[in-house]
Each structure stands twice: as C-alpha cells, then as structure tokens.
PDB file of N, CA and C in Angstrom:
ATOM      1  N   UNK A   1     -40.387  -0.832 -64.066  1.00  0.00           N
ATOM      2  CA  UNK A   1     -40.376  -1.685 -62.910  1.00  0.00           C
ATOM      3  C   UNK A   1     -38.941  -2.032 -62.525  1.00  0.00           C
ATOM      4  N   UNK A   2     -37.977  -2.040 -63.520  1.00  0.00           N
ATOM      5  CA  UNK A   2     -36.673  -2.726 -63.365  1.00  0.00           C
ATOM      6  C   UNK A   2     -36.056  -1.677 -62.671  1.00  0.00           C
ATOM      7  N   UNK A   3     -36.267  -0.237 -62.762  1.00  0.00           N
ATOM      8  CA  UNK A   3     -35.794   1.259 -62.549  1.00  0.00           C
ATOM      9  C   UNK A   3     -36.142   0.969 -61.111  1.00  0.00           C
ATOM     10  N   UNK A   4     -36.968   0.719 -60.330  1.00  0.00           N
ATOM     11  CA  UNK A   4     -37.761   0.997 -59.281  1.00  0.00           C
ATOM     12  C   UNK A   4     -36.929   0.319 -58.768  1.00  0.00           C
ATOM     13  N   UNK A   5     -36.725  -0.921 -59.302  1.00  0.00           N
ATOM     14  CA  UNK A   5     -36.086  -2.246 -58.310  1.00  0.00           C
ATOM     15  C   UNK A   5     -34.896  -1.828 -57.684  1.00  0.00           C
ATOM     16  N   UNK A   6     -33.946  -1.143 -59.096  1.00  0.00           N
ATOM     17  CA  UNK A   6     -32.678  -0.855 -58.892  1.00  0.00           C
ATOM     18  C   UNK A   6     -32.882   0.181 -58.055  1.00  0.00           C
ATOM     19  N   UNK A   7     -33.551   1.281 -57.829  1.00  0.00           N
ATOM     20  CA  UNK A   7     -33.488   2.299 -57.189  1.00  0.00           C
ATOM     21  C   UNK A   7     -33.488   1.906 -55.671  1.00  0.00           C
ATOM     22  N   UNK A   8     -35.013   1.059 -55.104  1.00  0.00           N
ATOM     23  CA  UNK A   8     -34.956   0.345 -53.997  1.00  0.00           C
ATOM     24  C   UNK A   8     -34.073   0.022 -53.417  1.00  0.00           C
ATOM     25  N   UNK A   9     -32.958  -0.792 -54.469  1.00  0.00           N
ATOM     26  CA  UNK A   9     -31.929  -1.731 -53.686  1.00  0.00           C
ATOM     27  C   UNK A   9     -30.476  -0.524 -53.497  1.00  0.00           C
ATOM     28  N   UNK A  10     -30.797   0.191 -54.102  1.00  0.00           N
ATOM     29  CA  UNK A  10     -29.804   1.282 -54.238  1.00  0.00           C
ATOM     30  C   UNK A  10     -29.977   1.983 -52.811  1.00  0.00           C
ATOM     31  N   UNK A  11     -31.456   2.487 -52.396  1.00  0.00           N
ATOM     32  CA  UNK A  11     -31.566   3.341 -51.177  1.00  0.00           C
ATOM     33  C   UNK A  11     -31.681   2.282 -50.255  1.00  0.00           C
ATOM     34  N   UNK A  12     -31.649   1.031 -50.149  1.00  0.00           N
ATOM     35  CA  UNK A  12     -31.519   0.060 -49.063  1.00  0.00           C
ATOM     36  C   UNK A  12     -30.137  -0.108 -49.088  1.00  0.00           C
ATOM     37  N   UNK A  13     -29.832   0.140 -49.772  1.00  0.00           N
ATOM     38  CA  UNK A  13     -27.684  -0.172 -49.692  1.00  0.00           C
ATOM     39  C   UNK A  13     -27.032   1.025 -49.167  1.00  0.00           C
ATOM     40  N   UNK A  14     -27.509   1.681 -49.344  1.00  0.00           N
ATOM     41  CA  UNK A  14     -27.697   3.061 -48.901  1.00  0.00           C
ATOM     42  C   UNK A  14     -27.651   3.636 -47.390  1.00  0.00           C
ATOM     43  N   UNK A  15     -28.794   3.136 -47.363  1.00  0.00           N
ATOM     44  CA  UNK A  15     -29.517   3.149 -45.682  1.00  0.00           C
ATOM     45  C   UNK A  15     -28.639   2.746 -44.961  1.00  0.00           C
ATOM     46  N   UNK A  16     -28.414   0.860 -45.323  1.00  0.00           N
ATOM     47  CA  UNK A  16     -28.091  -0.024 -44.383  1.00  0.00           C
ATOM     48  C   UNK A  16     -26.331   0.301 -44.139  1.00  0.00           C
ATOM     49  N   UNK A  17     -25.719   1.328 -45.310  1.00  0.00           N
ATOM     50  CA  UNK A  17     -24.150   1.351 -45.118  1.00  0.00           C
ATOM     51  C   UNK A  17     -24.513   2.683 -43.631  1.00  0.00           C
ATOM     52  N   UNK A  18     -25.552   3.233 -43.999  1.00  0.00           N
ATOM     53  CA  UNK A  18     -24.917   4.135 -43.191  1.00  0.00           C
ATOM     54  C   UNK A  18     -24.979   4.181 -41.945  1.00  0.00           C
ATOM     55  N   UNK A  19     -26.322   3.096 -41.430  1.00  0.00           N
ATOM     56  CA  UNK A  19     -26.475   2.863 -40.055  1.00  0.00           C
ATOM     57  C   UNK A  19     -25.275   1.480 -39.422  1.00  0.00           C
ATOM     58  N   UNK A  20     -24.486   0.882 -40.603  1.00  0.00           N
ATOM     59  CA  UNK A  20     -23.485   0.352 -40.239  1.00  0.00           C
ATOM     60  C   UNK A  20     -22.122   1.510 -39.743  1.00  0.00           C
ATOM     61  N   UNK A  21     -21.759   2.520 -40.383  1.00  0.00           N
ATOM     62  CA  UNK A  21     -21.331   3.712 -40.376  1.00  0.00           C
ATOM     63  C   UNK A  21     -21.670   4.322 -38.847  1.00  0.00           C
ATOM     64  N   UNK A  22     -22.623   4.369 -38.755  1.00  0.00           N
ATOM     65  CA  UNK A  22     -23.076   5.006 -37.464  1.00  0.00           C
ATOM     66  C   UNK A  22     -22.809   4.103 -36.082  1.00  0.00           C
ATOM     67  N   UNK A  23     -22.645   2.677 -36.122  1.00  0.00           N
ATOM     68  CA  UNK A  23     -23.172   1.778 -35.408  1.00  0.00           C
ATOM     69  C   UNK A  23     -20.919   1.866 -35.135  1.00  0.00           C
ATOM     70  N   UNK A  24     -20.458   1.914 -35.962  1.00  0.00           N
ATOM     71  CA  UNK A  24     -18.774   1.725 -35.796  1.00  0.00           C
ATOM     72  C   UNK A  24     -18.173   2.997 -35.068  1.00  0.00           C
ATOM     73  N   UNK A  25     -18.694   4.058 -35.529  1.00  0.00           N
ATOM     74  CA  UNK A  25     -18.240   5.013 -34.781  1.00  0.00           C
ATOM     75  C   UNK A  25     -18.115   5.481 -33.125  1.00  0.00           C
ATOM     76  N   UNK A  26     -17.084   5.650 -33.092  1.00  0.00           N
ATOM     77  CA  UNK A  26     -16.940   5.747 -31.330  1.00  0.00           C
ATOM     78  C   UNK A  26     -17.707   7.042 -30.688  1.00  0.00           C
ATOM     79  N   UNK A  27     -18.234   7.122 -30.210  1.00  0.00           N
ATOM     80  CA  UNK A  27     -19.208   8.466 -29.399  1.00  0.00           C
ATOM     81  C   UNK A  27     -18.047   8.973 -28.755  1.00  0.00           C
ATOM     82  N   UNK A  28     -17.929  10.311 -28.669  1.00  0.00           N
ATOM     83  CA  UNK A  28     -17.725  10.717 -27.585  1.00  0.00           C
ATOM     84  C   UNK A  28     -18.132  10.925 -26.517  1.00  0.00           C
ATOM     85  N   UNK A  29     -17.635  10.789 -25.592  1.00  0.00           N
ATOM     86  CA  UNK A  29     -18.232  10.749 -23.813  1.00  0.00           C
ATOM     87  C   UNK A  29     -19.027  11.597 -23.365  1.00  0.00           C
ATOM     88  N   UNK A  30     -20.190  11.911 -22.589  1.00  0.00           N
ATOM     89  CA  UNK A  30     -20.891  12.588 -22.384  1.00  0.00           C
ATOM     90  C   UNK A  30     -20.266  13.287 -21.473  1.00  0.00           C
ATOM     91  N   UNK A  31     -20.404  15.008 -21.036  1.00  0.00           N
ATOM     92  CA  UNK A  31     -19.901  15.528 -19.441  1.00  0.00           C
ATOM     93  C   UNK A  31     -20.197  14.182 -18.572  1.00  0.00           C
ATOM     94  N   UNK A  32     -21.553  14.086 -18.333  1.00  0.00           N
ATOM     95  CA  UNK A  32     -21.389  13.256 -17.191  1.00  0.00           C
ATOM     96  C   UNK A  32     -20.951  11.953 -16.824  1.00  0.00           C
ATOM     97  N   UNK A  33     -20.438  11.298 -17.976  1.00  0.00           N
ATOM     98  CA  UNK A  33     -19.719  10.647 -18.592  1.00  0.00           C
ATOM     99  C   UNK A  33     -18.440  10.713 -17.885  1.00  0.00           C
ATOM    100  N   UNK A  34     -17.674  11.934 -18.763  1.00  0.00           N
ATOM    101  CA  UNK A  34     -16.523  12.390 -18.344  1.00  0.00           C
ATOM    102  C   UNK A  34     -16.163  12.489 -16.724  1.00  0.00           C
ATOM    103  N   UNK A  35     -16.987  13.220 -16.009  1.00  0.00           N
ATOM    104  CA  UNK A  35     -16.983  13.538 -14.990  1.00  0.00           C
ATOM    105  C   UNK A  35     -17.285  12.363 -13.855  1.00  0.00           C
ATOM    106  N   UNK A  36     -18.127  11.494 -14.331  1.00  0.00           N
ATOM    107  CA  UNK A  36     -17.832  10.271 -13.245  1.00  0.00           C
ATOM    108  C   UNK A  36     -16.505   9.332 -13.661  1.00  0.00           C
ATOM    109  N   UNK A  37     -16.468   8.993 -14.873  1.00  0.00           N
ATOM    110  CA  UNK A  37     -15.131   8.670 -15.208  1.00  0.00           C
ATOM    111  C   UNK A  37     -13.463   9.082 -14.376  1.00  0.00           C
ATOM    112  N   UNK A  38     -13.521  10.733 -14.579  1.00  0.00           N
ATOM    113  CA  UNK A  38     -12.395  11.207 -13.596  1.00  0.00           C
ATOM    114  C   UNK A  38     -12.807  11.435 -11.976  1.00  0.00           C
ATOM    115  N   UNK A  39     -13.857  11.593 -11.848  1.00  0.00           N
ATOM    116  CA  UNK A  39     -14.343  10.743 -10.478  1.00  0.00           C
ATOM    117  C   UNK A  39     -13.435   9.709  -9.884  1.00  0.00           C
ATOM    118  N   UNK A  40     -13.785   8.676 -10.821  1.00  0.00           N
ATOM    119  CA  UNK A  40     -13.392   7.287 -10.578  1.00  0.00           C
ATOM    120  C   UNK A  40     -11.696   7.036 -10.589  1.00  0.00           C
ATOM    121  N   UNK A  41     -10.854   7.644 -11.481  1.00  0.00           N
ATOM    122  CA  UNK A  41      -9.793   8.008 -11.273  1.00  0.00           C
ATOM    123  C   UNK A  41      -9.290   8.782 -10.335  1.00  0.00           C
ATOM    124  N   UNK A  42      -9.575   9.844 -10.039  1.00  0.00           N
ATOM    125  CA  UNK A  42      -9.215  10.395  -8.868  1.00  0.00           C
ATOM    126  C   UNK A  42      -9.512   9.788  -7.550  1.00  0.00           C
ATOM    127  N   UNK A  43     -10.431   9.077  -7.648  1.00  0.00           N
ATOM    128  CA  UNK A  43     -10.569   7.980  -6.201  1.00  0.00           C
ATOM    129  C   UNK A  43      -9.575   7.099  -6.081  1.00  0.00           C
ATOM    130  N   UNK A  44      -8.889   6.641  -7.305  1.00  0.00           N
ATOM    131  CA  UNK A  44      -8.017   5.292  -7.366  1.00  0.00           C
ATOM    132  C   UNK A  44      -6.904   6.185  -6.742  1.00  0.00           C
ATOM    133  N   UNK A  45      -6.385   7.098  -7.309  1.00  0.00           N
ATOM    134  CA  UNK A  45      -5.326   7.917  -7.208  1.00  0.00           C
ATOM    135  C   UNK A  45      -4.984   8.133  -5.835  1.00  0.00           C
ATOM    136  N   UNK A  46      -6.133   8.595  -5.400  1.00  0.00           N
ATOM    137  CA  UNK A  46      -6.219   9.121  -3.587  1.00  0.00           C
ATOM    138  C   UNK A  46      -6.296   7.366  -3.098  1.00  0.00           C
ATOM    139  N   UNK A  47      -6.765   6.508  -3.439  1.00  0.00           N
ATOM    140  CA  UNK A  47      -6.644   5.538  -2.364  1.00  0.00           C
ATOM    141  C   UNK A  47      -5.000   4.882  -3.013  1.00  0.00           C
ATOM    142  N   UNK A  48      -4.182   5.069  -3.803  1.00  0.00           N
ATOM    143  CA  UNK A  48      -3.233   4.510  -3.886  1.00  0.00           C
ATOM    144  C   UNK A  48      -2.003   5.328  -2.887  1.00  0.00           C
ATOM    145  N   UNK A  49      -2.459   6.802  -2.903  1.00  0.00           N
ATOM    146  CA  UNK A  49      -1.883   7.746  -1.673  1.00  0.00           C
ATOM    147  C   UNK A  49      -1.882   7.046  -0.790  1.00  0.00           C
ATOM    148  N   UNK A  50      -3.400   6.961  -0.222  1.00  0.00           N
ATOM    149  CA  UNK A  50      -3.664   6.523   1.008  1.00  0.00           C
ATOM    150  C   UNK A  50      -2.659   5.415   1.554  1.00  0.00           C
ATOM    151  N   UNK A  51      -2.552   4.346   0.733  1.00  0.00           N
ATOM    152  CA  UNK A  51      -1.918   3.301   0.889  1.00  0.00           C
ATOM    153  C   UNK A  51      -0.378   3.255   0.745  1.00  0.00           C
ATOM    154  N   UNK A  52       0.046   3.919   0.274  1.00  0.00           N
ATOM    155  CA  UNK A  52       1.707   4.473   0.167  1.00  0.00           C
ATOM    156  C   UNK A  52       1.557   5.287   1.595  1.00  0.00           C
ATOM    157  N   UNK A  53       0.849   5.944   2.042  1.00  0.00           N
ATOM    158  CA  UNK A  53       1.041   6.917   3.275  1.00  0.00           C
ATOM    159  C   UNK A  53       0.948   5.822   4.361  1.00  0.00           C
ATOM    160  N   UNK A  54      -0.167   4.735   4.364  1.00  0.00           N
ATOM    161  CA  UNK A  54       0.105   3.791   5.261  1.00  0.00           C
ATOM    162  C   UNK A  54       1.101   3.296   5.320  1.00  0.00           C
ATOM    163  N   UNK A  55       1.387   2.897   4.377  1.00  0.00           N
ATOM    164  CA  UNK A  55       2.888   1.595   4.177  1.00  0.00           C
ATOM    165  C   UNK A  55       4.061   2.267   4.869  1.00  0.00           C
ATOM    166  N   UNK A  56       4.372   3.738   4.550  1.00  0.00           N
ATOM    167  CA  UNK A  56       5.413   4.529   5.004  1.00  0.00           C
ATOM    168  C   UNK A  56       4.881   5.018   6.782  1.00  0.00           C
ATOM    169  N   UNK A  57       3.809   5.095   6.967  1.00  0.00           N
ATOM    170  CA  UNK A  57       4.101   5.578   8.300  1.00  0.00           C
ATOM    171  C   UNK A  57       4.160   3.741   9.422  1.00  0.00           C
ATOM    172  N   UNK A  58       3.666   3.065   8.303  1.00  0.00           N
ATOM    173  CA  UNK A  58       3.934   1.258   9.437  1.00  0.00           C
ATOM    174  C   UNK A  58       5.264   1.182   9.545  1.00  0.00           C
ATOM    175  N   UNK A  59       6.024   1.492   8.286  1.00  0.00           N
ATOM    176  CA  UNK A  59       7.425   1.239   8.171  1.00  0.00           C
ATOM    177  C   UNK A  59       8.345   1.892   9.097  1.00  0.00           C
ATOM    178  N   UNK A  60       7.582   3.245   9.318  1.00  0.00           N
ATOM    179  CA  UNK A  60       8.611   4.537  10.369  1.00  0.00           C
ATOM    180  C   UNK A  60       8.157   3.507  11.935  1.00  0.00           C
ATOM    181  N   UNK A  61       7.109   3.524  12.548  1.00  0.00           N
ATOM    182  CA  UNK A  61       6.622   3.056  13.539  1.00  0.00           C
ATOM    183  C   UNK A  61       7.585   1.520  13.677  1.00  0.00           C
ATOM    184  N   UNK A  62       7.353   0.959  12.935  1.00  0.00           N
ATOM    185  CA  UNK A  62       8.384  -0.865  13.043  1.00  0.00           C
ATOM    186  C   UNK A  62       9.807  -0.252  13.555  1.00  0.00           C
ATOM    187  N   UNK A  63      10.388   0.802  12.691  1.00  0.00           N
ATOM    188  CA  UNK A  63      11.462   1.263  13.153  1.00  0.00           C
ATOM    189  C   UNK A  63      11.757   1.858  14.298  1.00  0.00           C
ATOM    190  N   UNK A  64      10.737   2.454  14.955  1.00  0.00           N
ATOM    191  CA  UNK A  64      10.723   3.370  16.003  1.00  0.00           C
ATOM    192  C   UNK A  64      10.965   2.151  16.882  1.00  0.00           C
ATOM    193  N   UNK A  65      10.129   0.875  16.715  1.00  0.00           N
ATOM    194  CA  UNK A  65       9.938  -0.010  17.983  1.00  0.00           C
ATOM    195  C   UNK A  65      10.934  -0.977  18.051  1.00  0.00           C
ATOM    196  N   UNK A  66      11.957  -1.278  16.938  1.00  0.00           N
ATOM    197  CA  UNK A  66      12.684  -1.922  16.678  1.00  0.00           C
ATOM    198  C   UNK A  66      13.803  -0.663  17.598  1.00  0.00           C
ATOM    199  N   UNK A  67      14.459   0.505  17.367  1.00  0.00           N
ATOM    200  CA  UNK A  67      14.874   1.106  18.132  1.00  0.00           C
ATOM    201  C   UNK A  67      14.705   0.765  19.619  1.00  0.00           C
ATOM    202  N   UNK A  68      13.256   1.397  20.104  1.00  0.00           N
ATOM    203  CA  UNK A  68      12.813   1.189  21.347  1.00  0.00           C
ATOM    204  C   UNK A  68      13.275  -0.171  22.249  1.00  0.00           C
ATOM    205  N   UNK A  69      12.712  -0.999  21.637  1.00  0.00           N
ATOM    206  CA  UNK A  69      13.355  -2.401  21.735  1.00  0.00           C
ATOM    207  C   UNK A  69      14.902  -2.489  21.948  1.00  0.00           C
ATOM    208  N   UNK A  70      15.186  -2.474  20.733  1.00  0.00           N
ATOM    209  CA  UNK A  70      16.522  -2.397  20.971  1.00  0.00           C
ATOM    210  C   UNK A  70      17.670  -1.377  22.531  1.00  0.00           C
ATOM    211  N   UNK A  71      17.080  -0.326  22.663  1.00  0.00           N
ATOM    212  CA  UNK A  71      17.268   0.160  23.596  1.00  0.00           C
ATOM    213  C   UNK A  71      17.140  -0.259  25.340  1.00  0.00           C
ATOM    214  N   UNK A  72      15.847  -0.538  25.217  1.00  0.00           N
ATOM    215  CA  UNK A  72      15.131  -1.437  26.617  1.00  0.00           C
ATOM    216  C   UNK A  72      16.307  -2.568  26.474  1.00  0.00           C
ATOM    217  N   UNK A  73      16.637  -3.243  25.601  1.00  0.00           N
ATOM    218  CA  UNK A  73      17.288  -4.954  26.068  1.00  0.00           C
ATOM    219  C   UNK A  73      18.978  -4.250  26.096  1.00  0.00           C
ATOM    220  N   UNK A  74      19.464  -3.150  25.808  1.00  0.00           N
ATOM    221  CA  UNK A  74      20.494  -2.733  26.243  1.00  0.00           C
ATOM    222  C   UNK A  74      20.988  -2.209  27.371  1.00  0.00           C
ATOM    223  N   UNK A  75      19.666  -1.494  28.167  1.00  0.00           N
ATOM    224  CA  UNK A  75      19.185  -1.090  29.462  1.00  0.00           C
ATOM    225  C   UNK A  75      19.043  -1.948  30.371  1.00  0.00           C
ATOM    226  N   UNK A  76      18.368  -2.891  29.899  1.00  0.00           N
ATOM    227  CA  UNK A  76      18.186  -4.495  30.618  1.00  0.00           C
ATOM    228  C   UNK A  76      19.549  -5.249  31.321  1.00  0.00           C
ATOM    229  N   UNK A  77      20.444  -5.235  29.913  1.00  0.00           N
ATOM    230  CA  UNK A  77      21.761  -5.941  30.018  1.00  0.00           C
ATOM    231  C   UNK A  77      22.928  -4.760  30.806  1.00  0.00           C
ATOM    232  N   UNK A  78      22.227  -3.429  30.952  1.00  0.00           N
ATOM    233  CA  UNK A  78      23.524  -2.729  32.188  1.00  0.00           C
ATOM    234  C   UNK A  78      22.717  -3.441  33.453  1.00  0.00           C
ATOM    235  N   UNK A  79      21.601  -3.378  33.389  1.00  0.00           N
ATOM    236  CA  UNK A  79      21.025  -3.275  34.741  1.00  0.00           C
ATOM    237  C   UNK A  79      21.531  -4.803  35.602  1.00  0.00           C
ATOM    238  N   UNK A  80      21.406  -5.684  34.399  1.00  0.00           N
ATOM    239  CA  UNK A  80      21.803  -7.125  34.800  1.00  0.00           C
ATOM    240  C   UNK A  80      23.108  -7.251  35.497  1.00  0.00           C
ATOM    241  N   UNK A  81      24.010  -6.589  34.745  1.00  0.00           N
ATOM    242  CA  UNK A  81      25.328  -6.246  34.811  1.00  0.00           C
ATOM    243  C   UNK A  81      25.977  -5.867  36.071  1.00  0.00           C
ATOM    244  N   UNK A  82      24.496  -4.149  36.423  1.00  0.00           N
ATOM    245  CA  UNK A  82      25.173  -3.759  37.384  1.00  0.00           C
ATOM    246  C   UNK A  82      25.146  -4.591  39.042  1.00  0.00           C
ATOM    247  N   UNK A  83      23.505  -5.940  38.661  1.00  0.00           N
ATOM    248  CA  UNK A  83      23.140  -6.572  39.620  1.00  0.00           C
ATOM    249  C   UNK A  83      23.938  -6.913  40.262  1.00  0.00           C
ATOM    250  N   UNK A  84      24.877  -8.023  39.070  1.00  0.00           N
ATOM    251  CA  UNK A  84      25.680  -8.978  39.581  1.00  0.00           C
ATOM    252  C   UNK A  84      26.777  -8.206  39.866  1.00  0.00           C
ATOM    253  N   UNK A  85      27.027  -7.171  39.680  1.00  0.00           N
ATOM    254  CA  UNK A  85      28.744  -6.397  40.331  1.00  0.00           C
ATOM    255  C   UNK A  85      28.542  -6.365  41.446  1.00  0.00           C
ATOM    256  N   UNK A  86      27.358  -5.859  42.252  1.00  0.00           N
ATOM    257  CA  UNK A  86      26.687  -5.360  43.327  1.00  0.00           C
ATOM    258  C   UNK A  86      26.697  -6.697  44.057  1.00  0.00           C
ATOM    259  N   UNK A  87      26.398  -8.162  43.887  1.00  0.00           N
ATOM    260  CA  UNK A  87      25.930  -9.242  44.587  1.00  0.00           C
ATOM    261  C   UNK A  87      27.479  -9.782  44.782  1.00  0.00           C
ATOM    262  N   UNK A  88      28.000  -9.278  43.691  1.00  0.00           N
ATOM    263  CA  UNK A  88      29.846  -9.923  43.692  1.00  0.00           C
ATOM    264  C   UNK A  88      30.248  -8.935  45.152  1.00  0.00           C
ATOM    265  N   UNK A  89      30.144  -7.648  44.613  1.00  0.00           N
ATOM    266  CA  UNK A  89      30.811  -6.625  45.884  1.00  0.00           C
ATOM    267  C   UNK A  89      29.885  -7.035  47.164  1.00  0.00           C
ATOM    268  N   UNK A  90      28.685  -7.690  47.477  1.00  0.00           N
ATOM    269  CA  UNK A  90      28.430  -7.615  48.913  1.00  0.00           C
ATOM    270  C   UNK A  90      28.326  -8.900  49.485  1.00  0.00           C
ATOM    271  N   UNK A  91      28.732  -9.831  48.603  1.00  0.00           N
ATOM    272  CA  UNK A  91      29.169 -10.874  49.254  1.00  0.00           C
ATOM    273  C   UNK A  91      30.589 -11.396  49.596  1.00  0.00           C
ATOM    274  N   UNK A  92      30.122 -11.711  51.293  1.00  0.00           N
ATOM    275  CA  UNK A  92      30.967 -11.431  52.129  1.00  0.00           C
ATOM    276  C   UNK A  92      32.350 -12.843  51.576  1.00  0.00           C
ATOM    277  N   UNK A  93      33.570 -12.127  51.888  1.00  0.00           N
ATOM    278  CA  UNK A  93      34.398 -13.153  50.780  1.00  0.00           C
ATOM    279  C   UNK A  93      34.519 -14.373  52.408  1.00  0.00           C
ATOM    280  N   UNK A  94      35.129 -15.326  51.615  1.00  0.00           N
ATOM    281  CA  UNK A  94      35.118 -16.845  52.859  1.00  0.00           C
ATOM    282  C   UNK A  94      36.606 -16.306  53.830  1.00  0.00           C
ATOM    283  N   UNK A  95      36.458 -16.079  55.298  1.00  0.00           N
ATOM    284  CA  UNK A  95      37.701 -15.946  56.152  1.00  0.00           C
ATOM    285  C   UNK A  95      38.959 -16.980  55.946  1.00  0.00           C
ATOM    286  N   UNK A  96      40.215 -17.240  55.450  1.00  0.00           N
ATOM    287  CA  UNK A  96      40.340 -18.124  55.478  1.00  0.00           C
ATOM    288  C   UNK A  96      40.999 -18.692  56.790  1.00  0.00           C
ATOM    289  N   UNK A  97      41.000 -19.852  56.944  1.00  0.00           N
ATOM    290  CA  UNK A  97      41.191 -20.561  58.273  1.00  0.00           C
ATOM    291  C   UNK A  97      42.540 -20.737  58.308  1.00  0.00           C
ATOM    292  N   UNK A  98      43.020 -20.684  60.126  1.00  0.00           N
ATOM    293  CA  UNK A  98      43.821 -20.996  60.444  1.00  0.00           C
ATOM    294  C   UNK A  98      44.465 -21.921  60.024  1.00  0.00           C
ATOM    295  N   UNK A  99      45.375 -22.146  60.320  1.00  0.00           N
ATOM    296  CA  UNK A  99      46.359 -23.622  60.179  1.00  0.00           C
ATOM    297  C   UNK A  99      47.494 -23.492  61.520  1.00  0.00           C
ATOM    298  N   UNK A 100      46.632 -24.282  62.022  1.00  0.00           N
ATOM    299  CA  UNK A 100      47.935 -24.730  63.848  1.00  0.00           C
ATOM    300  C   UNK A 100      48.835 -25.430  62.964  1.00  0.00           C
ATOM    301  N   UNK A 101      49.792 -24.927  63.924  1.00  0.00           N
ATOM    302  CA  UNK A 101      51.287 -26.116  63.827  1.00  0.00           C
ATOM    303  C   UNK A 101      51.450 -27.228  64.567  1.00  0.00           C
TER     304      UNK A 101
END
C-alpha cells in the first residue's frame, strides 16, 4: 500500500511538472498568426509613409505660397509706386504769380 502511495504521488508530480512545463513555454506563432501580424506592420509602416509624404508635400505648398505671396506684395508695392510717380507727373504744378511793382 505504501509502494502505491509513493508511486501515485510520484506520477502526480510527474504529471503536474509537466503540464506546468507546457503551460511556460512560448508557442510559436501560427502562419496565420504570422501573417496578420506582418499585415499589421506593414500597415503602420505605409501609414507612417503616408504621413511623412503629407507633412513634406504641406511643407513644399506653405513655401510655394509664402513665395507667391511674397511676390504679389512686391508687385503691389511697384504698382503703388508707379501710381504715385504718375499722379506726381500729372499734376499740374501751381503757376506762380505775378508780383506788380
């Protein structure tokens, strides 16, 4: 009976190490596993593109209009320029007046 006992507790010590054993071990990933996994990475990847490609073409465009801009208010300031040369040259200058003796 004492044989039995020990044996019992022997294949229950047994058992229980190995489904602890089993229970620690890391699985490896299944294909489909794998494959939605780099799925999921390759989506991050492409939307971090995406977003670097935005950022760089807002950045070219700000510049373009900052140019543009800049251009128009330089265009602005001949045109202003050439107004007033034009209003200077056609206004008629004052005759000046006699002086009797």
């Amino acid at each position: 009976m004492k044989y039995a006992f020990t044996l019992a507790t022997a294949l229950l010590t047994l058992f229980s190490l190995s489904w602890t054993a089993q229970a620690n071990t890391v699985q490896a990933p299944s294909a489909r596993q794998q494959q939605f996994e780099n799925g999921i990475s390759s989506q991050r990847q492409l939307q971090q593109r995406m977003q670097q490609n935005q950022q760089s073409q807002q950045q070219q465009l700000n510049q373009q209009l900052q140019q543009r801009n800049t251009q128009l208010q330089q265009q602005r300031q001949q045109q202003l320029q050439q107004n007033q040369t034009r209003t200077q040259q056609a206004t008629p200058q004052p005759i000046p007046q006699r002086q009797t003796p």
